[in-house]
Every structure is written in structure tokens, then in C-alpha cells.
N, C-alpha and C. Protein backbone atom coordinates (compact mmCIF):
# COMPACT_ATOMS: atom_id res chain seq x y z
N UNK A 1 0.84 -1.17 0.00
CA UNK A 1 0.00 0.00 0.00
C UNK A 1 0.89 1.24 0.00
N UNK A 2 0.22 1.86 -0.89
CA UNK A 2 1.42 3.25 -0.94
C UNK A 2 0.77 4.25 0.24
N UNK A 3 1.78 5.14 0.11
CA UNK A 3 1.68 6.26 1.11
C UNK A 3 0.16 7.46 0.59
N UNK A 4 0.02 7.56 -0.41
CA UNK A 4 -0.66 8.39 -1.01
C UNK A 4 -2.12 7.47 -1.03
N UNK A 5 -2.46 6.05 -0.73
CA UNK A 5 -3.92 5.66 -0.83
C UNK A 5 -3.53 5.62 0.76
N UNK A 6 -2.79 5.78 1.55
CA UNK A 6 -3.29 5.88 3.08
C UNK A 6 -3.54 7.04 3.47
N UNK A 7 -3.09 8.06 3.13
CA UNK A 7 -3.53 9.20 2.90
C UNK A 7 -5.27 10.15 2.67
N UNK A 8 -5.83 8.84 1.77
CA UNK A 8 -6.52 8.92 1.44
C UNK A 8 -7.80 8.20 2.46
N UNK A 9 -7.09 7.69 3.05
CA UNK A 9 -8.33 7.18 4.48
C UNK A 9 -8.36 7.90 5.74
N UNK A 10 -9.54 8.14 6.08
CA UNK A 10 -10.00 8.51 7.22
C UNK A 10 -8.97 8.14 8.49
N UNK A 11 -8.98 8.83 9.40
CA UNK A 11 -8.10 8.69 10.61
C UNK A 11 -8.77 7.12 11.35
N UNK A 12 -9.84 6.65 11.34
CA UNK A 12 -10.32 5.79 11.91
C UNK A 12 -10.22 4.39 11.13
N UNK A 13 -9.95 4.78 9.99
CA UNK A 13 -9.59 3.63 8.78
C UNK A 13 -7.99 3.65 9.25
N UNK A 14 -7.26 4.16 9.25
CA UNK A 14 -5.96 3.84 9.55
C UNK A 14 -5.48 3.58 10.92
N UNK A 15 -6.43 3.76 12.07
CA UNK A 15 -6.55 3.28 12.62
C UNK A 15 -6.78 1.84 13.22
N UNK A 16 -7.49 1.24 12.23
CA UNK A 16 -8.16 -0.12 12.18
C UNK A 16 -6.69 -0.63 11.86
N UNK A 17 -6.52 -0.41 10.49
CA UNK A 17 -5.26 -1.04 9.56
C UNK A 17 -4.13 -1.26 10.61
N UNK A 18 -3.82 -0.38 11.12
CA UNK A 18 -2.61 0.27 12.28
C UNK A 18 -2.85 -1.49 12.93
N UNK A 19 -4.06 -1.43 13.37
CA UNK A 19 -3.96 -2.05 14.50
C UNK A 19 -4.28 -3.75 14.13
N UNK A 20 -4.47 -3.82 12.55
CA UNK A 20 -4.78 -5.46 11.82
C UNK A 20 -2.69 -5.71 11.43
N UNK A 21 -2.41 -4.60 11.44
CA UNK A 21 -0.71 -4.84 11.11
C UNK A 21 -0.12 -5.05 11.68
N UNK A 22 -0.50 -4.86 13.22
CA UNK A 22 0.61 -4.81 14.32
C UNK A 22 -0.30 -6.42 15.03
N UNK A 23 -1.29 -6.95 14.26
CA UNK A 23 -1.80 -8.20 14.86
C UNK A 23 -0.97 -9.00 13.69
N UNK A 24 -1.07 -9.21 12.64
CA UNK A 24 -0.19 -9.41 11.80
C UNK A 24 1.17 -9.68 12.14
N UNK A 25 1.65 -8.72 12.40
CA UNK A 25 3.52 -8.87 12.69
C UNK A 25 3.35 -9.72 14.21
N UNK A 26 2.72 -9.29 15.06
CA UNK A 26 2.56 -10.53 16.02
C UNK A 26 2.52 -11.99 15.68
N UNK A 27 1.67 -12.37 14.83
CA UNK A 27 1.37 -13.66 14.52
C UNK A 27 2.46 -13.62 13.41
N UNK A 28 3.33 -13.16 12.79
CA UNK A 28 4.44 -13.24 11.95
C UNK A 28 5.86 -13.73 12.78
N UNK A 29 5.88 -13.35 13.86
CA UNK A 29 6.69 -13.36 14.46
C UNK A 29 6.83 -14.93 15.54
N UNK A 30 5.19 -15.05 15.65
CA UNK A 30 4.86 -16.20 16.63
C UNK A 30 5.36 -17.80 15.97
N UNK A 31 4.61 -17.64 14.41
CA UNK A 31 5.68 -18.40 13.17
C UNK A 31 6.89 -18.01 13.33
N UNK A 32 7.24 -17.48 13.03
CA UNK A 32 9.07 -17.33 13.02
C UNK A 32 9.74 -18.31 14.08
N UNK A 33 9.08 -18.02 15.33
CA UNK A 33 9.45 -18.62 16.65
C UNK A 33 9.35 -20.29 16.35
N UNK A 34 8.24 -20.27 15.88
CA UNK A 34 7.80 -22.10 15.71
C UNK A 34 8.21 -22.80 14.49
N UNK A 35 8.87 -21.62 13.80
CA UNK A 35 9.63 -22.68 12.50
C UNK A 35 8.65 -22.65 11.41
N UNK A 36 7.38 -21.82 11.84
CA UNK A 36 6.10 -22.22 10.30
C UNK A 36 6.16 -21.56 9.39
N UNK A 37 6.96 -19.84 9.55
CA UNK A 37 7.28 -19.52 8.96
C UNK A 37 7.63 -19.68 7.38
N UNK A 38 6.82 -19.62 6.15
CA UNK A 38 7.29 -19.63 4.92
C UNK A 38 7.93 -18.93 4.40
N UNK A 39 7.68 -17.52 4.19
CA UNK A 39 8.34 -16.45 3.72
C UNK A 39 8.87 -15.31 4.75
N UNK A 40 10.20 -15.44 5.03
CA UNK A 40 10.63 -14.46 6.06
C UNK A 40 10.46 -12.65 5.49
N UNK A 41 10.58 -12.43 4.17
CA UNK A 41 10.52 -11.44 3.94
C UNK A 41 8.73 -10.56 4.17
N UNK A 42 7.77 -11.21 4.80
CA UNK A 42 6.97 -10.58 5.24
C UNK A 42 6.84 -10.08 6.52
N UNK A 43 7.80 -10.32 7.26
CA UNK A 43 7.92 -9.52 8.42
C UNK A 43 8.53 -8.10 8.23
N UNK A 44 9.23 -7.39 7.43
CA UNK A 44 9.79 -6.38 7.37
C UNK A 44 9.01 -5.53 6.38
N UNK A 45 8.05 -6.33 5.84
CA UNK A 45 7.30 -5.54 4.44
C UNK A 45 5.45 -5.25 5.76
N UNK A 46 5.33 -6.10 6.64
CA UNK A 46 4.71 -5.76 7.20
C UNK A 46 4.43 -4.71 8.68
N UNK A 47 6.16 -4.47 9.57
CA UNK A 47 6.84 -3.47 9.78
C UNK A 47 6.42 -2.20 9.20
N UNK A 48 6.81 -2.19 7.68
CA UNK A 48 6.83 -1.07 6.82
C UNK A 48 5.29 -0.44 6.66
N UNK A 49 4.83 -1.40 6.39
CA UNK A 49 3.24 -0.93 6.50
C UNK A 49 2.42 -0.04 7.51
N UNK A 50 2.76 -0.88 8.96
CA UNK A 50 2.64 -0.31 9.98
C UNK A 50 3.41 1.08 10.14
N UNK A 51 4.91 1.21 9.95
CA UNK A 51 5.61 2.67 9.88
C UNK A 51 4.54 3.98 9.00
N UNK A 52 3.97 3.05 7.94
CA UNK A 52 3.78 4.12 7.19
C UNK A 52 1.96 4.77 7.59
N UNK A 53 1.23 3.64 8.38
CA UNK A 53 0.11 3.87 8.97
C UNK A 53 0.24 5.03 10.06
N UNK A 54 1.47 5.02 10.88
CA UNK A 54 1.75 5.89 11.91
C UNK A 54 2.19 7.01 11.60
N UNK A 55 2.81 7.22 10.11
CA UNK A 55 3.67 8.53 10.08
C UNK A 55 2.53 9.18 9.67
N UNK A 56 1.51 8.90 8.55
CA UNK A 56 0.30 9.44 8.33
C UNK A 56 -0.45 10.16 9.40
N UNK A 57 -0.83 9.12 10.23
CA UNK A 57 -1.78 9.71 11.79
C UNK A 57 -0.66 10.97 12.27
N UNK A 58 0.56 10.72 12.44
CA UNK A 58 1.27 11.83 13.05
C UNK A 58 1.22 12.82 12.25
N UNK A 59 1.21 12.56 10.96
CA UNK A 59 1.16 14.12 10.08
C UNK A 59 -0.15 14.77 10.53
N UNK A 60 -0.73 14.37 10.42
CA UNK A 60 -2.37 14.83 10.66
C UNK A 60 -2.43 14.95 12.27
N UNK A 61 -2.19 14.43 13.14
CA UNK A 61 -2.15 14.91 14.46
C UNK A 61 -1.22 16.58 14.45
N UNK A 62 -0.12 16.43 13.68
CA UNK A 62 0.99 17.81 13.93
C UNK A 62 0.14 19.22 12.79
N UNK A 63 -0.97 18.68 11.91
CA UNK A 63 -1.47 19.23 10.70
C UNK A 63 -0.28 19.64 9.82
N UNK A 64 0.64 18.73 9.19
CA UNK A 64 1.56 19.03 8.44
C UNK A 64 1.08 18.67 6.89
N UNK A 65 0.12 17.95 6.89
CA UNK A 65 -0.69 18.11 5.59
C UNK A 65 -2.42 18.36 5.72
């Protein structure tokens, strides 16, 4: 998801997302631990997601856009 369609959601929509990503990287991580893990490169692409859910809310909390 790019930066510019999160942008485009409501503070309460990225909110939700925020908080399905950071359940996500939990259960990404819980695999990792147990070996079920298939693809390691979705832990850092799902990280990223989350970074970019938060920098949004902070722009808009500081009104920098």
C-alpha cells in the first residue's frame, strides 16, 4: 500500500489497519518462533506498513498536511 492511498483514508480507517498490522507482525513473528514460517521477507514488508500507517496519523495529528 502506498503512502498516497493511506492518505486517502480517514483517521479511523488507519486506525483499524494500524492495528490489523501490528496483529499481523505478532502472529508473523509467533511463526518465526515455531519454524512455520514460509516467507521471512513478510515480516519487514509488514513493519513497513505499519511505519507508514503511523507517520500518516502523526502528520495529521501535527497538521503538516
Amino acid at each position: 500500500m502506498k503512502i498516497d492511498e493511506i492518505r486517502a483514508f480517514s483517521a479511523e480507517e488507519i486506525r483499524k489497519q494500524l492495528v490489523a498490522a501490528n496483529r499481523e507482525f505478532m502472529e508473523l513473528r509467533f511463526k518465526l518462533a515455531t519454524k512455520q514460517l514460509v516467507n521471512h521477507r513478510q515480516i519487514p514488508a509488514v513493519k513497513k506498513k505499519a511505519a507508514r500507517l503511523q507517520t500518516v496519523l502523526r502528520e495529521r495529528t501535527l497538521g503538516i498536511r
